[in-house]
C-alpha atoms as a PDB file:
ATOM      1  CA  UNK A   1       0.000   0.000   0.000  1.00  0.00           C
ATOM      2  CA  UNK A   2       1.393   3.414  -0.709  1.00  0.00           C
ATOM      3  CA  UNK A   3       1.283   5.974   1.874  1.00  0.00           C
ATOM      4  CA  UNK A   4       0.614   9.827   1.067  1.00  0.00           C
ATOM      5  CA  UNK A   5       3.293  12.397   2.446  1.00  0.00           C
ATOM      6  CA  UNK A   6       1.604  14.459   5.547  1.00  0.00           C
ATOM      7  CA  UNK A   7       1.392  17.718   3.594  1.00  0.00           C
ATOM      8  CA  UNK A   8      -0.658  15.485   0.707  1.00  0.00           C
ATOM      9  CA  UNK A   9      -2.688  13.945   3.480  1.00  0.00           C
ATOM     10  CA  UNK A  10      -3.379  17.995   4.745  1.00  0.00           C
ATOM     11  CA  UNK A  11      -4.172  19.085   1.444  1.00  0.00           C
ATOM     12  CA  UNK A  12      -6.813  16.243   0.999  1.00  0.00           C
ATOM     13  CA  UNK A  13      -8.386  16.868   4.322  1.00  0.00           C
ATOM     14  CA  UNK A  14      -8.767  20.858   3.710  1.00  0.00           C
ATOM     15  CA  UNK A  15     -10.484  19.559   0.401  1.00  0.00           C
ATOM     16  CA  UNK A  16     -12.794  16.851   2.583  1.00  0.00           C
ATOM     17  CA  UNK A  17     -13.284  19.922   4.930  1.00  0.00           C
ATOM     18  CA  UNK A  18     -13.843  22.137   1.770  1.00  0.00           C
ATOM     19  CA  UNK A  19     -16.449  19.976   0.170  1.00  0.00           C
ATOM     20  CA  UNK A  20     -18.431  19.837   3.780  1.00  0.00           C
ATOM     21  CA  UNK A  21     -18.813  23.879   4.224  1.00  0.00           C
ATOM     22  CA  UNK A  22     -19.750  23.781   0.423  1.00  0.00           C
ATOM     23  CA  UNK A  23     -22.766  21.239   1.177  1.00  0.00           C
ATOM     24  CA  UNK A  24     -23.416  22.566   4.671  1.00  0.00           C
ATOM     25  CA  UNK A  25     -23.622  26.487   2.821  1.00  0.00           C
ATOM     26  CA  UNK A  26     -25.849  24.969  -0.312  1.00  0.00           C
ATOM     27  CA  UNK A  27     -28.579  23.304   2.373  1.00  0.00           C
ATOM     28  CA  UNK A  28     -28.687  26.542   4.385  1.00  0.00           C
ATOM     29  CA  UNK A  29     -28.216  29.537   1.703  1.00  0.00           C
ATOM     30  CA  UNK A  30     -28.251  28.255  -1.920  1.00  0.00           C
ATOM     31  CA  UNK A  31     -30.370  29.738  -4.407  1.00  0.00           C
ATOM     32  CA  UNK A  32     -32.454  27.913  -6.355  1.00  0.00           C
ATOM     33  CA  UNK A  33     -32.472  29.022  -9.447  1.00  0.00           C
ATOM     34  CA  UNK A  34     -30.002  31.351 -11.575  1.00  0.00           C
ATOM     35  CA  UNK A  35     -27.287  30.440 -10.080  1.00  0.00           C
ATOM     36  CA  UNK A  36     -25.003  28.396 -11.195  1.00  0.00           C
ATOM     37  CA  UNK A  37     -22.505  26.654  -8.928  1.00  0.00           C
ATOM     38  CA  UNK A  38     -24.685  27.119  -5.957  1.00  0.00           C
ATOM     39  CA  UNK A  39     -28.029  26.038  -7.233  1.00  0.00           C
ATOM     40  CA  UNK A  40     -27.155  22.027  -7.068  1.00  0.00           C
ATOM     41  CA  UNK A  41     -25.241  20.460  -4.382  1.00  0.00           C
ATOM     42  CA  UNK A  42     -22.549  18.283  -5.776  1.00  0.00           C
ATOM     43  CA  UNK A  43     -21.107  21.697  -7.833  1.00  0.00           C
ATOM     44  CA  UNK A  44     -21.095  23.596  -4.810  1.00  0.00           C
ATOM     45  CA  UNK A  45     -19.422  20.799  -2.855  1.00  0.00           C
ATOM     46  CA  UNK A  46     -17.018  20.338  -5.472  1.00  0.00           C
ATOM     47  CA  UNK A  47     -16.114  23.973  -5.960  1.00  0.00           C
ATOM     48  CA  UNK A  48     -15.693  24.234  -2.398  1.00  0.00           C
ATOM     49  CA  UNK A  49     -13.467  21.255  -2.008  1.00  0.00           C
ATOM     50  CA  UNK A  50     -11.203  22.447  -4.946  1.00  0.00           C
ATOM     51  CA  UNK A  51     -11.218  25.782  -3.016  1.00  0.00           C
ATOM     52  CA  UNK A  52     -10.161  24.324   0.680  1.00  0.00           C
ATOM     53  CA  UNK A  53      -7.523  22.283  -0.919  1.00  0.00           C
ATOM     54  CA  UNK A  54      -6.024  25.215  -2.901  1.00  0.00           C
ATOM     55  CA  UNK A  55      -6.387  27.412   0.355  1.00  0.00           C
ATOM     56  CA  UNK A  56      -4.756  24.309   2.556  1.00  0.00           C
ATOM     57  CA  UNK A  57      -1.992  24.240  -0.184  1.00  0.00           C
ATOM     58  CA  UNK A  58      -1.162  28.143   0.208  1.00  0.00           C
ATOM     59  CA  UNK A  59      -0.868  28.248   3.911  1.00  0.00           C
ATOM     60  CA  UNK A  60       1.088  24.880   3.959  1.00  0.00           C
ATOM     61  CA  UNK A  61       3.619  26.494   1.681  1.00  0.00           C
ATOM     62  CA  UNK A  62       3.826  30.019   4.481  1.00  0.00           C
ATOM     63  CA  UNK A  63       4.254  28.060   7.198  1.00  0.00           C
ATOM     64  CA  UNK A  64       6.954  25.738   5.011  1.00  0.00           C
ATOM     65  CA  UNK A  65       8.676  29.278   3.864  1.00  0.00           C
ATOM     66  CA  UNK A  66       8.336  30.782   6.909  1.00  0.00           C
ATOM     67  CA  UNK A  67      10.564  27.368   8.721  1.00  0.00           C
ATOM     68  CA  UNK A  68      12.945  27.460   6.192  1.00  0.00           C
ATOM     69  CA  UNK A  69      14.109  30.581   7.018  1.00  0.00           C
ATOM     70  CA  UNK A  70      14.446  30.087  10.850  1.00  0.00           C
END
């Protein structure tokens, strides 16, 4: 079995996390109609997931930066 690096394994769970908020925010506040990412659940959970792994990826790589130069 492979195993996933721990920043890999960080990244996937801010997208897991990501995809959550995205359902938990369409159930509560989507519109129904006109819009297009929020109106149906699966596109909101998706674009939310790509969104928490992209914003999981850019504070990994601060805090990675930020060690290196200690």
């Amino acid at each position: 079995m492979m195993t996933l690096n721990k920043n890999l394994r960080i990244k996937l769970l801010g997208a897991l996390l990501g995809a959550l908020l995205g359902y938990v925010y369409w159930y509560f506040v989507g519109c129904q109609d006109g819009c297009t990412i929020q109106s149906v659940w699966w596109r909101m959970s998706l674009w939310a997931a790509v969104m928490g792994y992209l914003l999981t990826s850019m504070i990994l790589e601060y805090f990675n930066d930020k060690k290196l130069k200690k």
